[in-house]
PDB file of N, CA and C in Angstrom:
ATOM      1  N   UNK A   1      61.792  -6.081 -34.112  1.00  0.00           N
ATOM      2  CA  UNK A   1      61.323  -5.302 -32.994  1.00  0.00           C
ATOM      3  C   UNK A   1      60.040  -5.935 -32.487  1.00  0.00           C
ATOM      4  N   UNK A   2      60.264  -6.164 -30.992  1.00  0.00           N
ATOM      5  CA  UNK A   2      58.735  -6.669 -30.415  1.00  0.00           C
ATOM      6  C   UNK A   2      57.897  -5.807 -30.893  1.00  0.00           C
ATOM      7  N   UNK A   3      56.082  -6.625 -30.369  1.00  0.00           N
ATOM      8  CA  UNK A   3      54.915  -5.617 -30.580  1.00  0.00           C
ATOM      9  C   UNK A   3      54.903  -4.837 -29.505  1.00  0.00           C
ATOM     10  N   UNK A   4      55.628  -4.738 -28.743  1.00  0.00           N
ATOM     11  CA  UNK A   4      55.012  -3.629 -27.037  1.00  0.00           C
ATOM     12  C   UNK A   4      56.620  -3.269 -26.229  1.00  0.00           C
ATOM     13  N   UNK A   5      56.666  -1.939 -26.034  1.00  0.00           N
ATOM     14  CA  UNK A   5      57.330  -1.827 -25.230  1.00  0.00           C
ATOM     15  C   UNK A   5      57.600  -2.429 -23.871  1.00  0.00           C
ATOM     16  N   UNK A   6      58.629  -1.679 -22.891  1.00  0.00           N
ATOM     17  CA  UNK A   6      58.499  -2.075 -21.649  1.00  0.00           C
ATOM     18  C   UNK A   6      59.438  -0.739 -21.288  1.00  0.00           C
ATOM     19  N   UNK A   7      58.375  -0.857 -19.623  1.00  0.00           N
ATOM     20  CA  UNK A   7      58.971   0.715 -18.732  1.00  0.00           C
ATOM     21  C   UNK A   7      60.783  -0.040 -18.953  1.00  0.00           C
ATOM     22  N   UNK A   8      61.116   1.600 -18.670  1.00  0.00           N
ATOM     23  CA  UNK A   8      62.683   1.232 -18.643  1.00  0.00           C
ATOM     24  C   UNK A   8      63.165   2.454 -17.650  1.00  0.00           C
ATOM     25  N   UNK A   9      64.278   2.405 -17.018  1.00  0.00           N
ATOM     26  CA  UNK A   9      65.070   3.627 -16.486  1.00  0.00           C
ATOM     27  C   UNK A   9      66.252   4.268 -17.317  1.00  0.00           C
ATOM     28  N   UNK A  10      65.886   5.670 -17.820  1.00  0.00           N
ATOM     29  CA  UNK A  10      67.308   6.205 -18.084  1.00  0.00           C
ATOM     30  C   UNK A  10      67.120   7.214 -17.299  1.00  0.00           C
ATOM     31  N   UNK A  11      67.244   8.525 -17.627  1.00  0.00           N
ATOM     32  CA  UNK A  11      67.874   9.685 -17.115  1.00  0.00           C
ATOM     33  C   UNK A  11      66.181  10.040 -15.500  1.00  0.00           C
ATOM     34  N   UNK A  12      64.876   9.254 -16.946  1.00  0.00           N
ATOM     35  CA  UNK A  12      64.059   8.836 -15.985  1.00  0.00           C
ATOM     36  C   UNK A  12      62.968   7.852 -16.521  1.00  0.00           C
ATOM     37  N   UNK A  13      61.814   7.912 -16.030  1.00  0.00           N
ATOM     38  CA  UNK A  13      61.066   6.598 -16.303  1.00  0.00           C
ATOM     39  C   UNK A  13      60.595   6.498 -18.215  1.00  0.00           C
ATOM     40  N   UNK A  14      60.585   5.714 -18.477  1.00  0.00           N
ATOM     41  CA  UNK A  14      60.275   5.504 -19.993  1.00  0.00           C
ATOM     42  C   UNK A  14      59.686   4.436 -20.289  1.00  0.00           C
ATOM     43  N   UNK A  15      58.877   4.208 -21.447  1.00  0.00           N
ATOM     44  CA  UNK A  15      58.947   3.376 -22.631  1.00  0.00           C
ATOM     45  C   UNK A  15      60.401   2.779 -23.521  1.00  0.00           C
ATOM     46  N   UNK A  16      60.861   1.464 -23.131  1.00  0.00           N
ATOM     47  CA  UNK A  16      61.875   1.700 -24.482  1.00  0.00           C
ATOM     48  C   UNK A  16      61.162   0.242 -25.121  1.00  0.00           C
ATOM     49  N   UNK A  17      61.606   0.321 -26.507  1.00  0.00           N
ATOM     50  CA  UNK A  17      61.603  -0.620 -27.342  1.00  0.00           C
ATOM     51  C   UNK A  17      62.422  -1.654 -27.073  1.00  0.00           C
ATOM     52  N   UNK A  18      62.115  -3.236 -27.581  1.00  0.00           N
ATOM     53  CA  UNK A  18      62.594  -3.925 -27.480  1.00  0.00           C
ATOM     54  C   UNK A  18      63.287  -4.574 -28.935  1.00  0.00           C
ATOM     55  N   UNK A  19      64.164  -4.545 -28.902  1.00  0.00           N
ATOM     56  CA  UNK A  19      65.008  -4.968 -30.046  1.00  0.00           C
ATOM     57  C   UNK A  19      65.804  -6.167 -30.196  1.00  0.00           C
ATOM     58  N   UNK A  20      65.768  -6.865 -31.458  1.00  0.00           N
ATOM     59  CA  UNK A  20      66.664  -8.075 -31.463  1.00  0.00           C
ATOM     60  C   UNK A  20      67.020  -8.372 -32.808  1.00  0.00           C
ATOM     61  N   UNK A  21      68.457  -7.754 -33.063  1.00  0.00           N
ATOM     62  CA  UNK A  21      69.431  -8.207 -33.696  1.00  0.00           C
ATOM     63  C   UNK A  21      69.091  -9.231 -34.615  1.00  0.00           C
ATOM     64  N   UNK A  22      69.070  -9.475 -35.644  1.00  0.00           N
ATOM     65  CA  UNK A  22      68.785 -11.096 -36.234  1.00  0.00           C
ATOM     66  C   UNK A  22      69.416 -12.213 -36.001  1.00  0.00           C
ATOM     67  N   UNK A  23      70.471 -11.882 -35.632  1.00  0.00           N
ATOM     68  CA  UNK A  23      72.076 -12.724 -35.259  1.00  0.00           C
ATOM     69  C   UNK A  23      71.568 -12.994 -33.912  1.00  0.00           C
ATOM     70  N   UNK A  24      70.934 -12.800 -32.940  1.00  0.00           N
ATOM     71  CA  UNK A  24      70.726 -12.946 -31.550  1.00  0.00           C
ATOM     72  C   UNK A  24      69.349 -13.541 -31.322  1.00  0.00           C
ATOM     73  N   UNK A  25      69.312 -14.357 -29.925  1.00  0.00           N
ATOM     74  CA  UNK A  25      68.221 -14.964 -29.694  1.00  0.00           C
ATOM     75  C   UNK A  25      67.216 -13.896 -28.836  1.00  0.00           C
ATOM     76  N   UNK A  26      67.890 -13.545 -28.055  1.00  0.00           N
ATOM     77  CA  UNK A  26      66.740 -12.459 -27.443  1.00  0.00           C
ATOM     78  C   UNK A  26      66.689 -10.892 -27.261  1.00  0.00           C
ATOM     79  N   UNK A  27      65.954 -10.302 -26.959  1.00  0.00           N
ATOM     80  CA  UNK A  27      65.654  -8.969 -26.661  1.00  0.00           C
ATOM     81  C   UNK A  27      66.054  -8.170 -26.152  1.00  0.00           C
ATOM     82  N   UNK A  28      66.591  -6.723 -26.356  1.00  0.00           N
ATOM     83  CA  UNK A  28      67.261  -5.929 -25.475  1.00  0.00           C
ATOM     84  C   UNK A  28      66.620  -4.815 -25.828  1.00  0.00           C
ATOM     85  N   UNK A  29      66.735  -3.849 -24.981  1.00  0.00           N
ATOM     86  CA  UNK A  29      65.986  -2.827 -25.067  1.00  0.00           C
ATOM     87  C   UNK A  29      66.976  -1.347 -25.045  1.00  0.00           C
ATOM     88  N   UNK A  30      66.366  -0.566 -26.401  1.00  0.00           N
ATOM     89  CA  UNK A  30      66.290   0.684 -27.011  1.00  0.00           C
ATOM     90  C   UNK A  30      66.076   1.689 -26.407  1.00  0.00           C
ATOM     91  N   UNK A  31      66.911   2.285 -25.491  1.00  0.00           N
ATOM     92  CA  UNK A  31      66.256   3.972 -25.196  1.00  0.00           C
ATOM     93  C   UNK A  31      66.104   5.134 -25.871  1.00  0.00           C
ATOM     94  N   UNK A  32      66.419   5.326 -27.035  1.00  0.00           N
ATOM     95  CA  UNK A  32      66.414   6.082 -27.844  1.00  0.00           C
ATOM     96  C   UNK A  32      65.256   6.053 -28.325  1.00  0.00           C
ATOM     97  N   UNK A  33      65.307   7.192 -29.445  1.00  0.00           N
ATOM     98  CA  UNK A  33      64.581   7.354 -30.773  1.00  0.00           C
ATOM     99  C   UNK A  33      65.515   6.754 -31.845  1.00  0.00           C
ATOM    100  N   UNK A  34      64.347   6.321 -32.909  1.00  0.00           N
ATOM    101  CA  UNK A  34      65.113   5.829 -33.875  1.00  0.00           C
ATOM    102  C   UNK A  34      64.304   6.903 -34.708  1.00  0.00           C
ATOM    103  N   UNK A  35      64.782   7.873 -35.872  1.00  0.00           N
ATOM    104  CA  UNK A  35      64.737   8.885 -36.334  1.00  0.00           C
ATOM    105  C   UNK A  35      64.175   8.091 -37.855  1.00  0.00           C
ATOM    106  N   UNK A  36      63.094   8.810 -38.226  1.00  0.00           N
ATOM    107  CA  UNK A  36      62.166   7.851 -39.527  1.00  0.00           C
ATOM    108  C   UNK A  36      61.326   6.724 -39.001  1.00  0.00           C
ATOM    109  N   UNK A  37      61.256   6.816 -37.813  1.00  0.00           N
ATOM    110  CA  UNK A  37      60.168   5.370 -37.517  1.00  0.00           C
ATOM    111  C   UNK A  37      59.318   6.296 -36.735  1.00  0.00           C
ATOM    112  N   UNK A  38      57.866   5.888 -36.757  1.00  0.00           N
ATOM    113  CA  UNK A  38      57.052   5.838 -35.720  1.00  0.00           C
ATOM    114  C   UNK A  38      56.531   4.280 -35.026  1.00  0.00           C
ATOM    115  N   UNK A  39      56.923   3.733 -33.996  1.00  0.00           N
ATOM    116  CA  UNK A  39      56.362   2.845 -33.294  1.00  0.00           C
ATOM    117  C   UNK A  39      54.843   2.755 -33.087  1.00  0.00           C
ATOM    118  N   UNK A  40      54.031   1.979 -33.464  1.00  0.00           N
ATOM    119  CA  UNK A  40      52.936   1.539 -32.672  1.00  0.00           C
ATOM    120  C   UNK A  40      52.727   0.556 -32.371  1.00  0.00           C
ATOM    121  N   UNK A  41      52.134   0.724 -31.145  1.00  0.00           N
ATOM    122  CA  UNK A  41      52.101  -0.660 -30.025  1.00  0.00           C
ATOM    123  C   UNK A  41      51.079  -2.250 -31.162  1.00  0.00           C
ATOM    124  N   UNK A  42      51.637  -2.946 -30.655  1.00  0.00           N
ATOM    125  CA  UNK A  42      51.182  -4.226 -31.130  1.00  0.00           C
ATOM    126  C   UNK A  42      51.246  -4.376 -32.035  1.00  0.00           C
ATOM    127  N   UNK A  43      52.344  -3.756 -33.012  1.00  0.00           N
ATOM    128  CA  UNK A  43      52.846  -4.595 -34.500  1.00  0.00           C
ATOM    129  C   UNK A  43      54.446  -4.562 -34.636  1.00  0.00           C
ATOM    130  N   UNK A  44      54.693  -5.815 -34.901  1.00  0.00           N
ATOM    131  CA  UNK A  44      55.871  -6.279 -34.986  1.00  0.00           C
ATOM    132  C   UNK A  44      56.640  -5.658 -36.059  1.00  0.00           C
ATOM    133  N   UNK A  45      58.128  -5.211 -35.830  1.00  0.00           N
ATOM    134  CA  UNK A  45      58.519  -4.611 -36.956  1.00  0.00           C
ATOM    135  C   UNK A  45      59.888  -4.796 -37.242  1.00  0.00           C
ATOM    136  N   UNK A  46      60.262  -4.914 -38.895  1.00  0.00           N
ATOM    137  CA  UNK A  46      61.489  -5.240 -39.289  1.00  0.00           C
ATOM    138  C   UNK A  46      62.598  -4.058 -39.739  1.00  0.00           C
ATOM    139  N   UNK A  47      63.476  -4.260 -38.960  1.00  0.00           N
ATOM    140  CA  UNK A  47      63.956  -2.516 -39.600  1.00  0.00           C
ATOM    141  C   UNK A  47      65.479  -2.535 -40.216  1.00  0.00           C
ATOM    142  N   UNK A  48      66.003  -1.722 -41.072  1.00  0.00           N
ATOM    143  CA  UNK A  48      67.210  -1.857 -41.382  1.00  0.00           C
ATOM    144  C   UNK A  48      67.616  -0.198 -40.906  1.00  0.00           C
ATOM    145  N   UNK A  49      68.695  -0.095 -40.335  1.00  0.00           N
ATOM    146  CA  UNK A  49      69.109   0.906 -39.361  1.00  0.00           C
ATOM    147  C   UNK A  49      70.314   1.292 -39.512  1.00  0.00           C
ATOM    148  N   UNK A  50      70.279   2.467 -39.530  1.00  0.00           N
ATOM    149  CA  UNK A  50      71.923   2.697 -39.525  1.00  0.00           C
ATOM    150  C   UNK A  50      72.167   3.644 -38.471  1.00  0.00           C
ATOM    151  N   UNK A  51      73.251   4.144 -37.891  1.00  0.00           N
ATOM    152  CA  UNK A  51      73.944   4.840 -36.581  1.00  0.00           C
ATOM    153  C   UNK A  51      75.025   5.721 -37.315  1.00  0.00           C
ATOM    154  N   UNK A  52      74.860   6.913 -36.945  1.00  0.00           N
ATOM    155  CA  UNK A  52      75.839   8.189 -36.884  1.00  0.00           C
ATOM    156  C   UNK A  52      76.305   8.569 -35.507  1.00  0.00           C
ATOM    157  N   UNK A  53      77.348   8.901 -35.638  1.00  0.00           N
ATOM    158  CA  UNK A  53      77.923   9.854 -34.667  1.00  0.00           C
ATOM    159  C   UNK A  53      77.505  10.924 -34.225  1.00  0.00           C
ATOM    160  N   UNK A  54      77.103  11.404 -33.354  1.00  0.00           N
ATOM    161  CA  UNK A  54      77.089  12.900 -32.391  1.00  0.00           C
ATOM    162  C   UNK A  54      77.827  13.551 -32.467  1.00  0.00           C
ATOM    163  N   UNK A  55      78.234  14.242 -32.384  1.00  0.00           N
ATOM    164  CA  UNK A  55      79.508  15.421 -31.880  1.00  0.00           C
ATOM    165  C   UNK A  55      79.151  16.477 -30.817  1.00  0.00           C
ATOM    166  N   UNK A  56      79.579  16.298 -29.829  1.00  0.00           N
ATOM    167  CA  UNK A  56      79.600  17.157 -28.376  1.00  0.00           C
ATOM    168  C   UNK A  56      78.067  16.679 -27.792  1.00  0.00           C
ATOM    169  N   UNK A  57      77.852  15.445 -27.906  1.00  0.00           N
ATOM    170  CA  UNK A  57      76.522  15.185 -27.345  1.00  0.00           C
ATOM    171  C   UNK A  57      76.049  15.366 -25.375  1.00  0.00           C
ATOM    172  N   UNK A  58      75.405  15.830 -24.900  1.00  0.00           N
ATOM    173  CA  UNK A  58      75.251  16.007 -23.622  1.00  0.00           C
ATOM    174  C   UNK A  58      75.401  14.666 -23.150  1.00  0.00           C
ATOM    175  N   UNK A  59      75.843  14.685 -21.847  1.00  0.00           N
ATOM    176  CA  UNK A  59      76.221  13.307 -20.696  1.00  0.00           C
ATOM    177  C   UNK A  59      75.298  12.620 -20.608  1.00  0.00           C
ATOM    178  N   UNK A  60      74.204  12.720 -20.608  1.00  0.00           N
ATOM    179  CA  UNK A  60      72.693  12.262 -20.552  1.00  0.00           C
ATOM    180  C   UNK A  60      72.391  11.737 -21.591  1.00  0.00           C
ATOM    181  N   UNK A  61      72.818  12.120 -23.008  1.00  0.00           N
ATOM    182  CA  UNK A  61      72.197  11.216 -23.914  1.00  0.00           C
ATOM    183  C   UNK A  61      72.947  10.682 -24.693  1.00  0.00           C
ATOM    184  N   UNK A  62      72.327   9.771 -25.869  1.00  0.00           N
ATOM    185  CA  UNK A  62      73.579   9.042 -26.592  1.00  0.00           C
ATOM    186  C   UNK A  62      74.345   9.554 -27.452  1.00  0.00           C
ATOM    187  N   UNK A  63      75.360   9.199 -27.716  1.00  0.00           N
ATOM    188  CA  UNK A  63      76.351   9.377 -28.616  1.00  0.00           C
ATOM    189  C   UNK A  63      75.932   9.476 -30.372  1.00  0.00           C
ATOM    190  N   UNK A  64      75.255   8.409 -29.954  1.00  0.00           N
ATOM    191  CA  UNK A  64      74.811   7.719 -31.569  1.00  0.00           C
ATOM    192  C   UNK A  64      73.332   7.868 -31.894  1.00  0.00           C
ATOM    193  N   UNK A  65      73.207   8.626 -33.014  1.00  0.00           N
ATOM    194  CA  UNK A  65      72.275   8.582 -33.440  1.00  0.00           C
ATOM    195  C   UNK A  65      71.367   7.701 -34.896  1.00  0.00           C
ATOM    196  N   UNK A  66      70.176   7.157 -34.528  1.00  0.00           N
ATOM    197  CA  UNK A  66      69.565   5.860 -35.328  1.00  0.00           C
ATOM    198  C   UNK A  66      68.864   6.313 -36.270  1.00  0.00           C
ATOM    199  N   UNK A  67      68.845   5.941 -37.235  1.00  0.00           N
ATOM    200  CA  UNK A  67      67.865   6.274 -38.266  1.00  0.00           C
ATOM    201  C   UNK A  67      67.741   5.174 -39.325  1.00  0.00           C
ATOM    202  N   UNK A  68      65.669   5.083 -39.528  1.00  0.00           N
ATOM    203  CA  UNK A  68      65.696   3.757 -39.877  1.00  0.00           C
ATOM    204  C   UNK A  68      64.988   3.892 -41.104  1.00  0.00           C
ATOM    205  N   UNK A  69      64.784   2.607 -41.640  1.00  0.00           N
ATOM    206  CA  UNK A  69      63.695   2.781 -43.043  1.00  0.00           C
ATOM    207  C   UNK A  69      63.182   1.114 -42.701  1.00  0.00           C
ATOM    208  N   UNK A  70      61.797   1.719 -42.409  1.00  0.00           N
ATOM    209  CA  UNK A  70      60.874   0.304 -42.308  1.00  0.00           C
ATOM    210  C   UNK A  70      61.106  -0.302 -43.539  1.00  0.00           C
ATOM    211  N   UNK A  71      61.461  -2.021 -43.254  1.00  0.00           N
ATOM    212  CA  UNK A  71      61.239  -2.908 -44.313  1.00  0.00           C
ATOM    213  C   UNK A  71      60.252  -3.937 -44.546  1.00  0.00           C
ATOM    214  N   UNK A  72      59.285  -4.107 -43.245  1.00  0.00           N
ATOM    215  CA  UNK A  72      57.773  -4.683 -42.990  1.00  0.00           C
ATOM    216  C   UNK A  72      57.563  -4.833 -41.815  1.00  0.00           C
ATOM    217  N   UNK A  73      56.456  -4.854 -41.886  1.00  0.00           N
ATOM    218  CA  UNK A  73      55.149  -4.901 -40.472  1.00  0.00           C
ATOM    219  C   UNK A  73      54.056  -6.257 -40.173  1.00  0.00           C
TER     220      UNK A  73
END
């Protein structure tokens, strides 16, 4: 995970995180919460993550829900 967000558009203006896969060269960006993390700006972070399912989640938000356990900073 980069050190700094960037504005993003979903439902409306945001912060999302920028994320990158280890397998991948560059950055894509996170609108969510990732559930067990707190982000702070300007430290780089390594995360191992896993994704659950929703059930009857509203149109507006995601399906999948993240939850992480920091592995360093």
């Amino acid at each position: 995970m980069d050190a700094y967000a960037q504005h993003c558009t979903g439902v409306a203006q945001q912060l999302c995180l920028r994320v990158k896969p280890s397998n991948e060269e560059s950055y894509s960006l996170h609108y969510g919460l990732i559930e067990g993390f707190e982000y702070q700006w300007g430290h780089h972070y390594q995360l191992e993550v896993t994704e659950s399912e929703v059930n009857n989640a509203p149109a507006d938000a995601s399906s999948k829900k993240v939850h992480s356990k920091p592995l360093a900073r």
